[in-house]
PDB file of N, CA and C in Angstrom:
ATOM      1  N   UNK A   1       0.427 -15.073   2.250  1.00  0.00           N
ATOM      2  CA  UNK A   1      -0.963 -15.256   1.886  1.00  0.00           C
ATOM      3  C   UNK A   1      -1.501 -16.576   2.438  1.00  0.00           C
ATOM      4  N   UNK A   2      -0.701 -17.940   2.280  1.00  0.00           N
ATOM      5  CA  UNK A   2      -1.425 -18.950   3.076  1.00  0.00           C
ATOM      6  C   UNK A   2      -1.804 -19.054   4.472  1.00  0.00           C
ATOM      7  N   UNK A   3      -0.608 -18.118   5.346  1.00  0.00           N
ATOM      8  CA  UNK A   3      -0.895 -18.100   6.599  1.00  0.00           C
ATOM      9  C   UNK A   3      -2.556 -17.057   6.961  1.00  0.00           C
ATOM     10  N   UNK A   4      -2.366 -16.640   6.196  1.00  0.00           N
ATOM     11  CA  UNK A   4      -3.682 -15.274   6.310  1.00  0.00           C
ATOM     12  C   UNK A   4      -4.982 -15.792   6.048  1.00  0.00           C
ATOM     13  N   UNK A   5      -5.223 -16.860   5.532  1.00  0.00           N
ATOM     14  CA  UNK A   5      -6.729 -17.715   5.242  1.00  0.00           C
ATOM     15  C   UNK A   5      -7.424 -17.121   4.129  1.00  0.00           C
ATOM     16  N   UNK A   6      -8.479 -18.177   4.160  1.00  0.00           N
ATOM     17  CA  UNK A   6      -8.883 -17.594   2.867  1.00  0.00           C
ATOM     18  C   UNK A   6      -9.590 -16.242   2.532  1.00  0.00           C
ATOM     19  N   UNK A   7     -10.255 -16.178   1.887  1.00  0.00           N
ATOM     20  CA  UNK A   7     -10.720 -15.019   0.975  1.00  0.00           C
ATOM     21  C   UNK A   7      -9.928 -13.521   1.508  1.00  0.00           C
ATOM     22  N   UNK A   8      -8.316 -13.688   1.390  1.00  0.00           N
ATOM     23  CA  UNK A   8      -7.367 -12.423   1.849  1.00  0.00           C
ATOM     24  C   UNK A   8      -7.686 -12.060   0.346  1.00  0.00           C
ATOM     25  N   UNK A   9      -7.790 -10.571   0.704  1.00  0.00           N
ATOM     26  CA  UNK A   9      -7.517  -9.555  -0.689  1.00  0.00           C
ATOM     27  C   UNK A   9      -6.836  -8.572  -0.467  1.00  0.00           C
ATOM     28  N   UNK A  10      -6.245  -7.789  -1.125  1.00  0.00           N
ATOM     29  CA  UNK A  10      -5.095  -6.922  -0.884  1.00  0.00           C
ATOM     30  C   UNK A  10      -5.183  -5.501  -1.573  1.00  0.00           C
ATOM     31  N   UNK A  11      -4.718  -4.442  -0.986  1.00  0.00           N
ATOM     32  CA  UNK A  11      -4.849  -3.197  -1.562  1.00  0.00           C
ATOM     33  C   UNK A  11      -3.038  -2.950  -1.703  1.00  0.00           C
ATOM     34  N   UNK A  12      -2.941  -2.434  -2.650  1.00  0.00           N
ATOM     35  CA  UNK A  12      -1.603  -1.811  -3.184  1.00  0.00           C
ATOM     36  C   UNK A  12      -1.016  -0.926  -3.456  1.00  0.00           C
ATOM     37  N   UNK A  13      -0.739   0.168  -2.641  1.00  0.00           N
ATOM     38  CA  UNK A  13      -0.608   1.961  -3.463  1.00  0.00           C
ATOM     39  C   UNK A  13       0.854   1.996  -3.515  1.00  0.00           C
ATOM     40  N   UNK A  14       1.086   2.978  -4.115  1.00  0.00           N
ATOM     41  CA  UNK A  14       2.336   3.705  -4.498  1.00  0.00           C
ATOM     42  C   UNK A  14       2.584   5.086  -4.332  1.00  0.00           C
ATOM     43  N   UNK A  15       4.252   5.253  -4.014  1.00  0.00           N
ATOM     44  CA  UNK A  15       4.141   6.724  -3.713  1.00  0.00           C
ATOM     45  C   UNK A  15       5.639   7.209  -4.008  1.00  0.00           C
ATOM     46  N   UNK A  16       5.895   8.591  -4.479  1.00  0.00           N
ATOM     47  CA  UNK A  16       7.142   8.615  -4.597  1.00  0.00           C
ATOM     48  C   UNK A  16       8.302   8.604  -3.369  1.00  0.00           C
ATOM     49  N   UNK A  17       9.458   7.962  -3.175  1.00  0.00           N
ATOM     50  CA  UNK A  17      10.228   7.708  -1.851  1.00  0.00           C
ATOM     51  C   UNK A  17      10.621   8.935  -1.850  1.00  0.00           C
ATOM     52  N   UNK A  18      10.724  10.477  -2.777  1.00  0.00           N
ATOM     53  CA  UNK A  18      10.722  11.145  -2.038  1.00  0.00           C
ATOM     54  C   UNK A  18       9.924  12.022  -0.862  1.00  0.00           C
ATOM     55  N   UNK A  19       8.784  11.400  -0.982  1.00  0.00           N
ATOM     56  CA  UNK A  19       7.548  11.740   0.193  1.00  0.00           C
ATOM     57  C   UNK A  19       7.208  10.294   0.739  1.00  0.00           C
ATOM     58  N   UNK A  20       7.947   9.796   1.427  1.00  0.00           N
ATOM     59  CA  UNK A  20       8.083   8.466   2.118  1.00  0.00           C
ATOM     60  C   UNK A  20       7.932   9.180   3.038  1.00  0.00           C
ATOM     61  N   UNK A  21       7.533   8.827   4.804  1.00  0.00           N
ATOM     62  CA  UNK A  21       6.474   7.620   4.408  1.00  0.00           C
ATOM     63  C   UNK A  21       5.092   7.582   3.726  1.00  0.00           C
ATOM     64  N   UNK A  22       4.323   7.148   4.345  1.00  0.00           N
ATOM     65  CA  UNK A  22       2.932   6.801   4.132  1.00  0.00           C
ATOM     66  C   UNK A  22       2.034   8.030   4.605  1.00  0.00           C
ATOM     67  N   UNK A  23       1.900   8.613   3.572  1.00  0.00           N
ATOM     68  CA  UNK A  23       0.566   9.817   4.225  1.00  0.00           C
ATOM     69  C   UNK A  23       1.416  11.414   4.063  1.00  0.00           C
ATOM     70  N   UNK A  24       2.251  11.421   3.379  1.00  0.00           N
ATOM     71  CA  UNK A  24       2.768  12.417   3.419  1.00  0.00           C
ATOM     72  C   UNK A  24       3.112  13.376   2.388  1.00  0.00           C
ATOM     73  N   UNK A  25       3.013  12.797   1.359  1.00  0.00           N
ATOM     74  CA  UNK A  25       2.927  13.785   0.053  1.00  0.00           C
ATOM     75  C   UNK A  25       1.329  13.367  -0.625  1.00  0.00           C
ATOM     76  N   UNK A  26       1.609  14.056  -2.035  1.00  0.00           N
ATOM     77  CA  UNK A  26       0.547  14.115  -2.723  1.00  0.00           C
ATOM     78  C   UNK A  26       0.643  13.230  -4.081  1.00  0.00           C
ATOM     79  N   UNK A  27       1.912  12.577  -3.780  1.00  0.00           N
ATOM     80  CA  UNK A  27       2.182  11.136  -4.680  1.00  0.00           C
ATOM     81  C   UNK A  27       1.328  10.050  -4.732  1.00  0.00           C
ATOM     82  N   UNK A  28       0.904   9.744  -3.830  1.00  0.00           N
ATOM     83  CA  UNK A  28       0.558   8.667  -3.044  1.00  0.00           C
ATOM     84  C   UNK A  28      -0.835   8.088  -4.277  1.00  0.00           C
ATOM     85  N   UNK A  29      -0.660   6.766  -4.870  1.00  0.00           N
ATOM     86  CA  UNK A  29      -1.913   6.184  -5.507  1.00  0.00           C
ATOM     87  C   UNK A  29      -2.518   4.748  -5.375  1.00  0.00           C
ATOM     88  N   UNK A  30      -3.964   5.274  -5.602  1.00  0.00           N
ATOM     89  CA  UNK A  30      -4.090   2.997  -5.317  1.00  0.00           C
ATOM     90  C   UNK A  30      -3.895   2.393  -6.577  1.00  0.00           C
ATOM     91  N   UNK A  31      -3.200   1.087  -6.492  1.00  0.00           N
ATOM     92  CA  UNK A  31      -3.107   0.731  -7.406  1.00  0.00           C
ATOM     93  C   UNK A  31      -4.237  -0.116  -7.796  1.00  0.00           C
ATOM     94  N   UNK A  32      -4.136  -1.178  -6.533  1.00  0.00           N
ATOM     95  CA  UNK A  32      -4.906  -2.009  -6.678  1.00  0.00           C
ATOM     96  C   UNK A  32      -6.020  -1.876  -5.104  1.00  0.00           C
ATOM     97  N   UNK A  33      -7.173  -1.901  -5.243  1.00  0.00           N
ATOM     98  CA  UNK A  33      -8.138  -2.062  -4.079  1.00  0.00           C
ATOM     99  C   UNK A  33      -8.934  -3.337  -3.929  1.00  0.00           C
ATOM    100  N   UNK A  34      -8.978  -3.714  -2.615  1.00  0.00           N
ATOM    101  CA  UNK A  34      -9.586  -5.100  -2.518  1.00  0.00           C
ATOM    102  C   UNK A  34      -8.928  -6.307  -3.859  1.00  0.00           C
ATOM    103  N   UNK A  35      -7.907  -6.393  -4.158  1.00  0.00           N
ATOM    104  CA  UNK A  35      -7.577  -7.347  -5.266  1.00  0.00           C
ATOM    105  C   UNK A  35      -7.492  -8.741  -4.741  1.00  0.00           C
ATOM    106  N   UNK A  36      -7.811  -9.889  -5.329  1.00  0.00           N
ATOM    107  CA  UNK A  36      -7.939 -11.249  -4.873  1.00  0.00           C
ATOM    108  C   UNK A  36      -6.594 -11.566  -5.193  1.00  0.00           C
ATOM    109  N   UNK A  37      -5.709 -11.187  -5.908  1.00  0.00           N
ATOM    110  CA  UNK A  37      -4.620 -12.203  -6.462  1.00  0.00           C
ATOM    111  C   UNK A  37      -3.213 -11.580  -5.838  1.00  0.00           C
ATOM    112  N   UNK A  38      -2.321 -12.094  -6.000  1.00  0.00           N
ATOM    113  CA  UNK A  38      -1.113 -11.623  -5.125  1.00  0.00           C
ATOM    114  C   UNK A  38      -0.070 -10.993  -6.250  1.00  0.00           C
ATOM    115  N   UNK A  39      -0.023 -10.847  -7.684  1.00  0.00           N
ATOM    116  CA  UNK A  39       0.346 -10.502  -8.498  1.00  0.00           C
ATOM    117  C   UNK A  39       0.000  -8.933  -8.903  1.00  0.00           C
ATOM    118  N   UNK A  40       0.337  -8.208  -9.585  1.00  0.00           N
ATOM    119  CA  UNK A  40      -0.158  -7.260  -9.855  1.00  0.00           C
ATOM    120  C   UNK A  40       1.158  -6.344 -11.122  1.00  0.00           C
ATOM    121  N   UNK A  41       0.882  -5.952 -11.857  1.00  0.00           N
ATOM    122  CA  UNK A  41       1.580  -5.531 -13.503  1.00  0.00           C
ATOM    123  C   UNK A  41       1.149  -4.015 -13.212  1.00  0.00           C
ATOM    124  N   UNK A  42       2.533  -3.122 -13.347  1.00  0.00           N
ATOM    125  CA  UNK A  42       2.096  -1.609 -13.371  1.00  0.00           C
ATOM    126  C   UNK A  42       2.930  -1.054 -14.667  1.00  0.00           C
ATOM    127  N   UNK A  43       2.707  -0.684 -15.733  1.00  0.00           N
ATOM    128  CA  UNK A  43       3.721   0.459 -16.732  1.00  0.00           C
ATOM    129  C   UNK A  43       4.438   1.372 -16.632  1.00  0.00           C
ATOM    130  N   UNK A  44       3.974   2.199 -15.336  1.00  0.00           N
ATOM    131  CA  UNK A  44       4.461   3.357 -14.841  1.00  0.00           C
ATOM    132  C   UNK A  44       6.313   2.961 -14.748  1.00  0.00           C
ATOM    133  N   UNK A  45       6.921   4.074 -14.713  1.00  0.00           N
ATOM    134  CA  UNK A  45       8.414   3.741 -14.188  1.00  0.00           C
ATOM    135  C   UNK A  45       8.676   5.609 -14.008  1.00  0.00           C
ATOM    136  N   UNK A  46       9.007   5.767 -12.891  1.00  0.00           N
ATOM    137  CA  UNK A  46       9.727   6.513 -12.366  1.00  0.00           C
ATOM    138  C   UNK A  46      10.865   7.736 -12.955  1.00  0.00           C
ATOM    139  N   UNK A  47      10.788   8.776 -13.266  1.00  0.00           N
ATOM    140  CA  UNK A  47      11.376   9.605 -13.906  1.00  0.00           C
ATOM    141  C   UNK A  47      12.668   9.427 -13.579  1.00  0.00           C
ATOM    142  N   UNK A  48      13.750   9.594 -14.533  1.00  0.00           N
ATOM    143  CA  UNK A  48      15.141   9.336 -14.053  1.00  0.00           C
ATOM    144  C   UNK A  48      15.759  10.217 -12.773  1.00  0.00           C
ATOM    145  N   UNK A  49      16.461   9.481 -12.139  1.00  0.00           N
ATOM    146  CA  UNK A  49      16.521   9.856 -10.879  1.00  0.00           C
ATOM    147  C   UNK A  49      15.704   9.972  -9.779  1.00  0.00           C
ATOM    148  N   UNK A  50      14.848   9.672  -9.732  1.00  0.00           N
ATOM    149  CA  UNK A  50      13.334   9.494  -9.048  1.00  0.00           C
ATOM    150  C   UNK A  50      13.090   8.261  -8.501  1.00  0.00           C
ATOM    151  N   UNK A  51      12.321   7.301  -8.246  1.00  0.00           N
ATOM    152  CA  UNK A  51      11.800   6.428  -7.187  1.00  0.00           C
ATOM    153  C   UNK A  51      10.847   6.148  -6.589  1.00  0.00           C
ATOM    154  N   UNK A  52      10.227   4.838  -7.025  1.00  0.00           N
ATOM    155  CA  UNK A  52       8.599   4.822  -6.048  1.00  0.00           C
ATOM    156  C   UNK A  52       8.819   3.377  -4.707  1.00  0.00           C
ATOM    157  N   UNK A  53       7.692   4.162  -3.921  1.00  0.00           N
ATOM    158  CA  UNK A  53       7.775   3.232  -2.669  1.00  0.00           C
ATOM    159  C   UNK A  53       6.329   2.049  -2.894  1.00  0.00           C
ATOM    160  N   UNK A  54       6.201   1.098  -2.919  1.00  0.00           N
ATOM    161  CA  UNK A  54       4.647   0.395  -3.039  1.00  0.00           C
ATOM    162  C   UNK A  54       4.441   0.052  -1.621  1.00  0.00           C
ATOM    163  N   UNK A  55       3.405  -0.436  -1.007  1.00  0.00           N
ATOM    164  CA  UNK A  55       3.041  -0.920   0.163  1.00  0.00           C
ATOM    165  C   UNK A  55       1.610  -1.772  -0.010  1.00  0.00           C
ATOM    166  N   UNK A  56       1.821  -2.872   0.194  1.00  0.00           N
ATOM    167  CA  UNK A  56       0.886  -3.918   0.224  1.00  0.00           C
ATOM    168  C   UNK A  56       0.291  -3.753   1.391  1.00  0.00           C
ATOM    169  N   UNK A  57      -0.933  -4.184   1.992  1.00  0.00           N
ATOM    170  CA  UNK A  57      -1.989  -4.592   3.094  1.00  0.00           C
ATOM    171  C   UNK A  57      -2.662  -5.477   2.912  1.00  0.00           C
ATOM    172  N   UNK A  58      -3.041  -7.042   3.587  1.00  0.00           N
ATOM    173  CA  UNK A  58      -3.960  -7.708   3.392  1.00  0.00           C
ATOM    174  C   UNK A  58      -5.355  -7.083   3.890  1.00  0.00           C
ATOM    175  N   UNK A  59      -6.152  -8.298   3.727  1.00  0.00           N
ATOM    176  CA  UNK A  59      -7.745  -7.857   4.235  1.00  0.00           C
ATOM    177  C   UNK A  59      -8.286  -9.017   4.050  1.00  0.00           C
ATOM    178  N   UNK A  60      -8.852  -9.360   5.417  1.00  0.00           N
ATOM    179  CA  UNK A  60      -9.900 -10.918   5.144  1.00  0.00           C
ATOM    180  C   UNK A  60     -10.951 -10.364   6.097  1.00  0.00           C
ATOM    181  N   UNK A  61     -11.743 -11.386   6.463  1.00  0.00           N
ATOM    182  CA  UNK A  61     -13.055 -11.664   7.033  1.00  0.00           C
ATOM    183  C   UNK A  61     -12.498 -10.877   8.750  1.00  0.00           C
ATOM    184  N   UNK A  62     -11.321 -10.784   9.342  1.00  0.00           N
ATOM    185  CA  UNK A  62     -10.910 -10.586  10.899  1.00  0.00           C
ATOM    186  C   UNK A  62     -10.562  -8.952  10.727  1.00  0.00           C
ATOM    187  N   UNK A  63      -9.672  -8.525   9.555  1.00  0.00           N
ATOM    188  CA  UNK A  63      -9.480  -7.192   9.737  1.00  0.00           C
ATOM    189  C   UNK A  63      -9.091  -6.918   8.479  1.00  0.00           C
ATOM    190  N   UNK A  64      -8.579  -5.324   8.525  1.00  0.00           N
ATOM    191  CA  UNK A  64      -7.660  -4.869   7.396  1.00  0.00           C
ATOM    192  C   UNK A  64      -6.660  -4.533   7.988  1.00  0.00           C
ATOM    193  N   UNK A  65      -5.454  -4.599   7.079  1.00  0.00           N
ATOM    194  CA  UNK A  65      -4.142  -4.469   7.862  1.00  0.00           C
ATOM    195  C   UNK A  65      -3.345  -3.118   7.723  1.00  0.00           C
ATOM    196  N   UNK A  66      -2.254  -2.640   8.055  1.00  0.00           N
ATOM    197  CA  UNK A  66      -1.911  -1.151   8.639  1.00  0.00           C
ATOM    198  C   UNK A  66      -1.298  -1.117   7.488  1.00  0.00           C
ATOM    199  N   UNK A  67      -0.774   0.526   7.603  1.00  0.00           N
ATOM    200  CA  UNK A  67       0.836   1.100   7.034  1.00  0.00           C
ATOM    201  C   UNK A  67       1.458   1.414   7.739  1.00  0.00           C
ATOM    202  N   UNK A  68       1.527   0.575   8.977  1.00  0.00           N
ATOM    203  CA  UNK A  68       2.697   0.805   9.733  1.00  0.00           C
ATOM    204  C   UNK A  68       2.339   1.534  11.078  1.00  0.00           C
ATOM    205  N   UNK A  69       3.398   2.044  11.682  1.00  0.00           N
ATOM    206  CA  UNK A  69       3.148   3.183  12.746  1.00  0.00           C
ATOM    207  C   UNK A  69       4.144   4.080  13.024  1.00  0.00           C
ATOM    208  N   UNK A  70       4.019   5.613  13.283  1.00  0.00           N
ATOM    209  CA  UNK A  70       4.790   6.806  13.165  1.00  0.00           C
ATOM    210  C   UNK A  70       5.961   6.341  15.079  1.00  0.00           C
ATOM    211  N   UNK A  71       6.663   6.557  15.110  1.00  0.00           N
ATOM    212  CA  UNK A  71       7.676   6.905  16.003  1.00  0.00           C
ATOM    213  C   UNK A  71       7.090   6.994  17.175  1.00  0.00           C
ATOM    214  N   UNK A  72       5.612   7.862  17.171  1.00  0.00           N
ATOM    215  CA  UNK A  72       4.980   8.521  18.682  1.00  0.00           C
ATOM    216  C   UNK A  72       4.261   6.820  18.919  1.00  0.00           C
ATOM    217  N   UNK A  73       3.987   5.985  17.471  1.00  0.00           N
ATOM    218  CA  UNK A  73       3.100   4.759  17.949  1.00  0.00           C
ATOM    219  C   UNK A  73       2.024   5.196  16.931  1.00  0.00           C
ATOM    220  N   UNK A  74       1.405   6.293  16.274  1.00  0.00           N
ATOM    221  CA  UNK A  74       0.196   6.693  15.829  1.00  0.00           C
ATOM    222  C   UNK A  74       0.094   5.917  14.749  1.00  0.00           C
ATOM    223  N   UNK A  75      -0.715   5.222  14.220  1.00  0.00           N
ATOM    224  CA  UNK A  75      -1.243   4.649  12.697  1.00  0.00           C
ATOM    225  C   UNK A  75      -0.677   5.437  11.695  1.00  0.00           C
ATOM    226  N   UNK A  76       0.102   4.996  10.845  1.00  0.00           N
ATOM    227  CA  UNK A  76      -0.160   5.842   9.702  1.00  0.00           C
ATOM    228  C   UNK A  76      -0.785   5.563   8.769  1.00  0.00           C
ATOM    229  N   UNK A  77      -1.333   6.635   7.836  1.00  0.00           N
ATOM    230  CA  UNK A  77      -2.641   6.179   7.373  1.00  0.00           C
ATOM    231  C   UNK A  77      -2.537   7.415   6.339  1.00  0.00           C
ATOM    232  N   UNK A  78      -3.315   6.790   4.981  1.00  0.00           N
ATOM    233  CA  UNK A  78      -3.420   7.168   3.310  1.00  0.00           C
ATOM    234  C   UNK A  78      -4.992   7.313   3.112  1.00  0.00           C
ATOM    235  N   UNK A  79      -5.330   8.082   2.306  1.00  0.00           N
ATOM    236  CA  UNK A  79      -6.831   7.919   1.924  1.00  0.00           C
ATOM    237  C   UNK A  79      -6.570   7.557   0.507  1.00  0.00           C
ATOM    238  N   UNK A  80      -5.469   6.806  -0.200  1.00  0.00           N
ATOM    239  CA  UNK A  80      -5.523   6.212  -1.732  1.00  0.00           C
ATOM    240  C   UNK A  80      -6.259   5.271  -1.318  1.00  0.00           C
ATOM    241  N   UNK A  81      -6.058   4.717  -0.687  1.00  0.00           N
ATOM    242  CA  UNK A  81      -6.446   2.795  -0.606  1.00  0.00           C
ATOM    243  C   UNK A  81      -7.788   2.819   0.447  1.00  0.00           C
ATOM    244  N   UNK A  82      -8.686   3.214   0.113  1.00  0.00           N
ATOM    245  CA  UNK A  82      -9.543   3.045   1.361  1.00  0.00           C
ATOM    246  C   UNK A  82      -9.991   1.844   2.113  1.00  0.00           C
TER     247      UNK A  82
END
């Protein structure tokens, strides 16, 4: 976060790792959108034997940042976190 300057805010979703990666099941939630703080408290916990994946992205004044990229190079990309 310090390297990223100021006014970074961050989006946060979650998804179950058994539909890992990003964009691929119907798990997938925002937690947090545009959030200012780098902290974030969830209740949820995962059914036994089960598993969630989170994925952070910053966002300042220059851009918003990815979920990565698929094998071919393509963006991958969620509509939780817009």
């Amino acid at each position: 976060a310090l390297q990223a300057g100021p006014g970074t805010n961050y989006d946060v979703m979650r998804g179950s790792a058994a539909e890992f990666p990003v964009g691929s099941g119907g798990s997938e939630v925002c937690l947090a959108n545009n959030a200012p703080g780098t902290t974030l408290s969830t209740a949820a916990d995962p059914l036994a034997g089960e598993s969630f994946y989170y994925l952070v992205r910053g966002r300042n004044v220059c851009a918003v940042g990815k979920y990565g990229r698929q094998s071919d190079g393509a963006p991958r990309v969620s509509s939780v976190c817009p």
